[in-house]
C-alpha atoms as a PDB file:
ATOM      1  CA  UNK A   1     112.232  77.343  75.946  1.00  0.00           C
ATOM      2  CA  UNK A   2     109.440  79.654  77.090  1.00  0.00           C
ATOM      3  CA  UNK A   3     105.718  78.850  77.873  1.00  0.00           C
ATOM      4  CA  UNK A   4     103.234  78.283  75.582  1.00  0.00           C
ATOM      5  CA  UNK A   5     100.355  80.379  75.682  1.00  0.00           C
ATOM      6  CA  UNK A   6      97.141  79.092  73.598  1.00  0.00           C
ATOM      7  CA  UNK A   7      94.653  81.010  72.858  1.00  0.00           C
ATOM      8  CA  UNK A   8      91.627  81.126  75.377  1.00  0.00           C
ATOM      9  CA  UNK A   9      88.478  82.504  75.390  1.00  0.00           C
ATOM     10  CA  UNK A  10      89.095  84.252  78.326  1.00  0.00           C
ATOM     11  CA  UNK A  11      91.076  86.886  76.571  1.00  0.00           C
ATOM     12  CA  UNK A  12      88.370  88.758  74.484  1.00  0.00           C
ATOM     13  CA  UNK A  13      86.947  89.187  78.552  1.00  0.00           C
ATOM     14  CA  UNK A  14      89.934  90.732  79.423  1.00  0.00           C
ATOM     15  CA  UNK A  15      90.154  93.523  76.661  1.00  0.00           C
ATOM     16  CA  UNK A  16      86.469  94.086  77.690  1.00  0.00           C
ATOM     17  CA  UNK A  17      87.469  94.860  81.249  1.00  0.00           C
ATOM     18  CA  UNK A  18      90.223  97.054  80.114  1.00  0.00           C
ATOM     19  CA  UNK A  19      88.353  99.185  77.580  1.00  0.00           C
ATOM     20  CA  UNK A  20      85.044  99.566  79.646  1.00  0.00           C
ATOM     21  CA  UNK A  21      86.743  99.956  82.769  1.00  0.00           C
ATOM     22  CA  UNK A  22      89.896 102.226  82.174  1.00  0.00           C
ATOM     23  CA  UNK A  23      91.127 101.192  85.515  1.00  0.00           C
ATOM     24  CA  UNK A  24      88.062 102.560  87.472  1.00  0.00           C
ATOM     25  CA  UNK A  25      87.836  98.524  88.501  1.00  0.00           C
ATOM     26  CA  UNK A  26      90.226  96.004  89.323  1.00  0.00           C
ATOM     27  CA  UNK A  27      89.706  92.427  87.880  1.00  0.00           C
ATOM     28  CA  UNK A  28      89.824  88.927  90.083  1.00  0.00           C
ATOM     29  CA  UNK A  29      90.377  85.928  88.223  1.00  0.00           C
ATOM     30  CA  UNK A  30      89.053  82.870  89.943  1.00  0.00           C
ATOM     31  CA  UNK A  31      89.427  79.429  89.046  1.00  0.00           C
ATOM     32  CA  UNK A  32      91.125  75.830  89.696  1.00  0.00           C
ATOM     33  CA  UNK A  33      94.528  75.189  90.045  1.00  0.00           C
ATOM     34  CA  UNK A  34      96.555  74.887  86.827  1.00  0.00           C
ATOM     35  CA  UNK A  35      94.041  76.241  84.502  1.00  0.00           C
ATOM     36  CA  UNK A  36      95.962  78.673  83.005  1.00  0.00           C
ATOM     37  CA  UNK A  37      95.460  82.236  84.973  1.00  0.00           C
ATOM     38  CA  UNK A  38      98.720  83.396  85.482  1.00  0.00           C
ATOM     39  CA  UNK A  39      99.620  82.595  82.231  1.00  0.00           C
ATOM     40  CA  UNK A  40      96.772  84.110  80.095  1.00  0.00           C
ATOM     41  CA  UNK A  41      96.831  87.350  82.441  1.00  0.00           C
ATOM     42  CA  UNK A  42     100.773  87.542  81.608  1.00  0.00           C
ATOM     43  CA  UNK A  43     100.137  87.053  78.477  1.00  0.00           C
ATOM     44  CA  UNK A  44      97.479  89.526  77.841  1.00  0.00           C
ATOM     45  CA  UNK A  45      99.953  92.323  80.063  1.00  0.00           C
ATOM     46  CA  UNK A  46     103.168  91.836  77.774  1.00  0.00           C
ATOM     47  CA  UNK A  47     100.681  92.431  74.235  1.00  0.00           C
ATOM     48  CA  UNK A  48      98.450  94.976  76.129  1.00  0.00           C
ATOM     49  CA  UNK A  49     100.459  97.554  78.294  1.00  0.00           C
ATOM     50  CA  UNK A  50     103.235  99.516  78.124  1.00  0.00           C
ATOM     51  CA  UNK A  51     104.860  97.431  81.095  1.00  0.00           C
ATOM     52  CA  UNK A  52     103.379  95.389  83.758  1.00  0.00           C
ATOM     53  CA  UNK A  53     104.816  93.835  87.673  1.00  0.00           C
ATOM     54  CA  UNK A  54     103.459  90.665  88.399  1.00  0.00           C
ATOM     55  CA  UNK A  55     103.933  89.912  92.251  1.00  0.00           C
ATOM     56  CA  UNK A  56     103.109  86.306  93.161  1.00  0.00           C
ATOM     57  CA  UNK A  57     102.495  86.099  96.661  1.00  0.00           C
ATOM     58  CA  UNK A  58     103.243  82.793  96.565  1.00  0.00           C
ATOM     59  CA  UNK A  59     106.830  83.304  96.748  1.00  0.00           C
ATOM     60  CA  UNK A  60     107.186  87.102  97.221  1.00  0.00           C
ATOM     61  CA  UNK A  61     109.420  87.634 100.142  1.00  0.00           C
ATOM     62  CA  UNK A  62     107.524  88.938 103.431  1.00  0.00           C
ATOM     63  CA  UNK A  63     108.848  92.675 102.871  1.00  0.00           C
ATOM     64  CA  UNK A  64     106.733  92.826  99.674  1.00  0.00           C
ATOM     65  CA  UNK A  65     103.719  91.410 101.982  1.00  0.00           C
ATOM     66  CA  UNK A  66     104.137  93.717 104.664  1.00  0.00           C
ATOM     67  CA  UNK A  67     104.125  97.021 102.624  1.00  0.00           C
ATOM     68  CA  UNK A  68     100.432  96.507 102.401  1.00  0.00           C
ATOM     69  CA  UNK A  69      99.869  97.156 105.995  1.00  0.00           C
ATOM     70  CA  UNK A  70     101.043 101.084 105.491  1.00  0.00           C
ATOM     71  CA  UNK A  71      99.530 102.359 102.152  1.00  0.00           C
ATOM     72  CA  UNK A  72      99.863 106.458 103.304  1.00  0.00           C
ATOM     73  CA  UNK A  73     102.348 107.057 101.009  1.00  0.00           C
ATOM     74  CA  UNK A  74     101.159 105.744  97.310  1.00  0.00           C
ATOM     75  CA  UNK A  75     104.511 107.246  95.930  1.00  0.00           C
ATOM     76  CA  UNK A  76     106.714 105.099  98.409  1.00  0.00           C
ATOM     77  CA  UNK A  77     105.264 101.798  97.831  1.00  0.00           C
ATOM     78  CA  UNK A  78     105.189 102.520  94.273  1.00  0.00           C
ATOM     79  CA  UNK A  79     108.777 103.075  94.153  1.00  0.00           C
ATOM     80  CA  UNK A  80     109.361  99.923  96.348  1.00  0.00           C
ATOM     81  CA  UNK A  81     107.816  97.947  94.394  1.00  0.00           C
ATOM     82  CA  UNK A  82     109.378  99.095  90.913  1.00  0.00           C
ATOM     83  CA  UNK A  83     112.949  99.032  92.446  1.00  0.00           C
ATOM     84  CA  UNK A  84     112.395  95.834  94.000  1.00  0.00           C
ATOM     85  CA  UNK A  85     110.943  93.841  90.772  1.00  0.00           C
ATOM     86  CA  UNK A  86     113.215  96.437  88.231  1.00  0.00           C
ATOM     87  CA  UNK A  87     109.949  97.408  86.427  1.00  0.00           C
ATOM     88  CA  UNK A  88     109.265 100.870  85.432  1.00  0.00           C
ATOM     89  CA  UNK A  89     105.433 101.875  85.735  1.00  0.00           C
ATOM     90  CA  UNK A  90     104.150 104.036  82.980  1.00  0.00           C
ATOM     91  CA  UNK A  91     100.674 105.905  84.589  1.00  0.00           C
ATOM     92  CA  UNK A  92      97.330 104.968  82.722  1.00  0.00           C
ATOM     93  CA  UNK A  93      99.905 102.066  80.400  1.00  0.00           C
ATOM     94  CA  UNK A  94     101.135  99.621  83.112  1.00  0.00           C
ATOM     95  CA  UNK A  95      99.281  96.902  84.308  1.00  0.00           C
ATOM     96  CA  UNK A  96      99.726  95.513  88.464  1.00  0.00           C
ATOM     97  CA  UNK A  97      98.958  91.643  89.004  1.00  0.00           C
ATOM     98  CA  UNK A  98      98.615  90.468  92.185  1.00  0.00           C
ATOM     99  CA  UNK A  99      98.859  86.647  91.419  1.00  0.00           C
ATOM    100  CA  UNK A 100      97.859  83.925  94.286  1.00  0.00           C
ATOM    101  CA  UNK A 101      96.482  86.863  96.341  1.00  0.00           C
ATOM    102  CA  UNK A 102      95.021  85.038  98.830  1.00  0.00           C
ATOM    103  CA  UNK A 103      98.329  84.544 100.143  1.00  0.00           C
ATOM    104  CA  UNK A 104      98.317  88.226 100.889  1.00  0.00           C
ATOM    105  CA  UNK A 105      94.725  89.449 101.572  1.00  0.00           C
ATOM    106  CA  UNK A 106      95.918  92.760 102.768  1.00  0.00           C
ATOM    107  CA  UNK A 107      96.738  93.522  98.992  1.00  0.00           C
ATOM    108  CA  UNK A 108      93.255  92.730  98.005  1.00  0.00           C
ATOM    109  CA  UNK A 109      91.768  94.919 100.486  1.00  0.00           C
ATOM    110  CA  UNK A 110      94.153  97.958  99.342  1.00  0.00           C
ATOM    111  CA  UNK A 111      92.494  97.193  95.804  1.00  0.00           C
ATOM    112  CA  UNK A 112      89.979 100.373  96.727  1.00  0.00           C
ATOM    113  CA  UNK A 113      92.764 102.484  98.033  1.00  0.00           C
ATOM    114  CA  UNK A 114      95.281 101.194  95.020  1.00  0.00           C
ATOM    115  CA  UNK A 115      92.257 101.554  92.316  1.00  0.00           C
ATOM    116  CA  UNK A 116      90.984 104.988  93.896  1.00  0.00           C
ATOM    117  CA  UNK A 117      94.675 106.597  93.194  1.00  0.00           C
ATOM    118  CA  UNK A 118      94.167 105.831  89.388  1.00  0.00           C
ATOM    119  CA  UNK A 119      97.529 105.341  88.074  1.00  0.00           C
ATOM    120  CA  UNK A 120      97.513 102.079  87.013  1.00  0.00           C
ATOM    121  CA  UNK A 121      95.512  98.942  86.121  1.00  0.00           C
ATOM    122  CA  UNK A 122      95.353  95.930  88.575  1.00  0.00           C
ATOM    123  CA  UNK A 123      94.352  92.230  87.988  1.00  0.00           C
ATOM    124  CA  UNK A 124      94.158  89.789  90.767  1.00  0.00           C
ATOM    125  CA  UNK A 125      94.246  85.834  90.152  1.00  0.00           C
ATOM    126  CA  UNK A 126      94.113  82.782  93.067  1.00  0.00           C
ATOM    127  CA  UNK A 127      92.170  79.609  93.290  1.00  0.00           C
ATOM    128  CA  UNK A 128      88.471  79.371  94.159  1.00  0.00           C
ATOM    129  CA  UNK A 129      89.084  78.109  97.923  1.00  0.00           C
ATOM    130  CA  UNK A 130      91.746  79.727  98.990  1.00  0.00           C
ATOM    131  CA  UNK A 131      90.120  82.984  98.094  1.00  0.00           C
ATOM    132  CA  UNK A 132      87.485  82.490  99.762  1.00  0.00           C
ATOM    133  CA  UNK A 133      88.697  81.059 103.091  1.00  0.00           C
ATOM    134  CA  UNK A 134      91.255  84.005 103.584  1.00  0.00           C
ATOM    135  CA  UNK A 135      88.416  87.059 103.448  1.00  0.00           C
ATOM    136  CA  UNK A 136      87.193  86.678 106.795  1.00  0.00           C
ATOM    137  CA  UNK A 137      89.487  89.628 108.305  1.00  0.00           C
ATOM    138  CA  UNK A 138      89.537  92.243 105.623  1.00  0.00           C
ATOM    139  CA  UNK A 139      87.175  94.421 103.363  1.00  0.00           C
ATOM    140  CA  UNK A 140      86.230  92.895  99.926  1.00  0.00           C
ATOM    141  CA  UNK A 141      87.105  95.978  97.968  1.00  0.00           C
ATOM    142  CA  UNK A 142      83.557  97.089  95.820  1.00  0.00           C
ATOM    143  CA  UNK A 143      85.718  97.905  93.328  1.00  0.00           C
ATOM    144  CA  UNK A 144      86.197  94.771  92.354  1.00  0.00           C
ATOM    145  CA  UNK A 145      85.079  92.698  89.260  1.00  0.00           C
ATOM    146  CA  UNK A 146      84.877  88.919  89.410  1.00  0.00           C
ATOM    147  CA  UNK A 147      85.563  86.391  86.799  1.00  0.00           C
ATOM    148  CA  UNK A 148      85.535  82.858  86.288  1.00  0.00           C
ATOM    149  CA  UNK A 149      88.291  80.883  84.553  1.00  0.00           C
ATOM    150  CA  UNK A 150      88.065  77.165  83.752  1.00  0.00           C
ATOM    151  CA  UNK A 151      89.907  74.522  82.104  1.00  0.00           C
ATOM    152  CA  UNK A 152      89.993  74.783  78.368  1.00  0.00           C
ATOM    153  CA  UNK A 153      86.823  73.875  76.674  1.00  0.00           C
ATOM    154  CA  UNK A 154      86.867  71.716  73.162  1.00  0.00           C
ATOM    155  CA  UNK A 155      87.207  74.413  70.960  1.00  0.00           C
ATOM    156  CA  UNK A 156      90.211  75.801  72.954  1.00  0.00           C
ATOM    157  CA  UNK A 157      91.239  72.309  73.351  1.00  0.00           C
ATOM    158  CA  UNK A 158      90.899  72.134  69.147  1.00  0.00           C
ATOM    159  CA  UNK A 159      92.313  75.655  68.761  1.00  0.00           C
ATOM    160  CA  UNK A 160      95.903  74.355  70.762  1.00  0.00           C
ATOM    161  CA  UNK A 161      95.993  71.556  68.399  1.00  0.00           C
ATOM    162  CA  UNK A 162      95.952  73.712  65.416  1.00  0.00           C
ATOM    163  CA  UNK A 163      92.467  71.807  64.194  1.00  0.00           C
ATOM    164  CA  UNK A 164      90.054  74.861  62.470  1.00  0.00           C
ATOM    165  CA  UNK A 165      87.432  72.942  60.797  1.00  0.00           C
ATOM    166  CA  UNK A 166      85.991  70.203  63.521  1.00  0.00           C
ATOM    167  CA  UNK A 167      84.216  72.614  65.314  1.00  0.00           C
ATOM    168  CA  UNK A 168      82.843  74.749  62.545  1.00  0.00           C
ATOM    169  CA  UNK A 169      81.481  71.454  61.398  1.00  0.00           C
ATOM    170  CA  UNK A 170      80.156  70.400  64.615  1.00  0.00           C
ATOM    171  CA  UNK A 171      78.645  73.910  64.861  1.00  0.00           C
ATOM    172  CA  UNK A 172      77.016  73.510  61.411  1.00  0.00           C
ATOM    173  CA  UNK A 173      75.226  69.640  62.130  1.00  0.00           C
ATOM    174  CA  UNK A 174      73.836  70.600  65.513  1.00  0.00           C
ATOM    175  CA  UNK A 175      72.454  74.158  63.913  1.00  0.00           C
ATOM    176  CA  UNK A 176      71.002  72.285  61.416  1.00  0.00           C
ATOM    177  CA  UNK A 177      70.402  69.070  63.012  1.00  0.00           C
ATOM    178  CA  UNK A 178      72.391  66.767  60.750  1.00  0.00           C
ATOM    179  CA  UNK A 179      73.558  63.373  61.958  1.00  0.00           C
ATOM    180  CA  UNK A 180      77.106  63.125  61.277  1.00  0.00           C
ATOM    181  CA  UNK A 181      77.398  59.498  61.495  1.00  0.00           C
ATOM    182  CA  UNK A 182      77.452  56.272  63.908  1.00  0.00           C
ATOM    183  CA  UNK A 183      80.254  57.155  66.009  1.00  0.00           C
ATOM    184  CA  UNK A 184      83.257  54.363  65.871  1.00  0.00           C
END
């Protein structure tokens, strides 16, 4: 059985990025653990590019971290990387995510370098801390957008359980300040 993906919020951001930016700017997502960014950012590269490579640093072996110490040759790595996770990249339609990236901060300094070259899109995810404990020793690439992911909020929270009308109603009493009732 695959994952589940319910619909977030967070999504309509992402288009935005992609449309205004047209991979002049990477994207970070920051957030908690287990709030869904990995998921969502898969999610939105299988229905919104032509093909994507996800590389979680988490678990990718050290030969995938170590190619970001020698970025001279863009059309070597690139061809590393596709033979390695069996991914064709399609310039200007594929999509790069570097997820849990501050287990590799090499790979989000070579965001400039990586973003500069213009072939493909690149979206970054890892937890709040981390990220920011493991950016003492490298260049924070200006190229960079930030973005904030949290837990699901109540109409997400609704959304997942297939419930449409509680928080149009919700919306509707506190507009027009209507008491809905002594609570039970």
């Amino acid at each position: 059985m695959g994952n589940i993906v319910f619909k977030r919020k967070i999504y309509k951001k992402l288009l935005d990025w992609k449309n205004r930016s047209a991979g002049k700017t990477a994207l970070l997502i920051e957030g908690a653990r287990r709030v869904g960014k990995s998921t969502i950012v898969e999610a939105f590269a299988k229905a919104e590019y032509d093909s994507y490579l996800l590389i979680d640093f988490a678990f990718a072996p050290q030969t995938i971290h170590e190619m970001f110490a020698d970025l001279s040759d863009l059309d070597f790595f690139f061809l590393q990387l596709q033979l390695h996770y069996g991914v064709n990249l399609v310039k200007d339609k594929s999509l790069i995510i570097f997820d849990e990236v501050q287990f590799c901060p090499l790979a989000r300094q070579a965001i400039k370098k990586l973003v500069a070259d213009g072939r493909y899109h690149y979206i970054e995810t890892g937890s709040l801390i981390s990220i920011k404990k493991k950016t003492k020793d490298i260049l924070i690439p200006s190229e960079e957008r930030k973005l904030t992911m949290y837990p699901m909020d109540y109409e997400e929270f609704m959304w997942a359980l297939n419930e449409q009308n509680t928080v149009p109603l919700l919306k509707q009493a506190f507009d027009n300040k209507k008491r809905l009732g002594d609570a039970l």
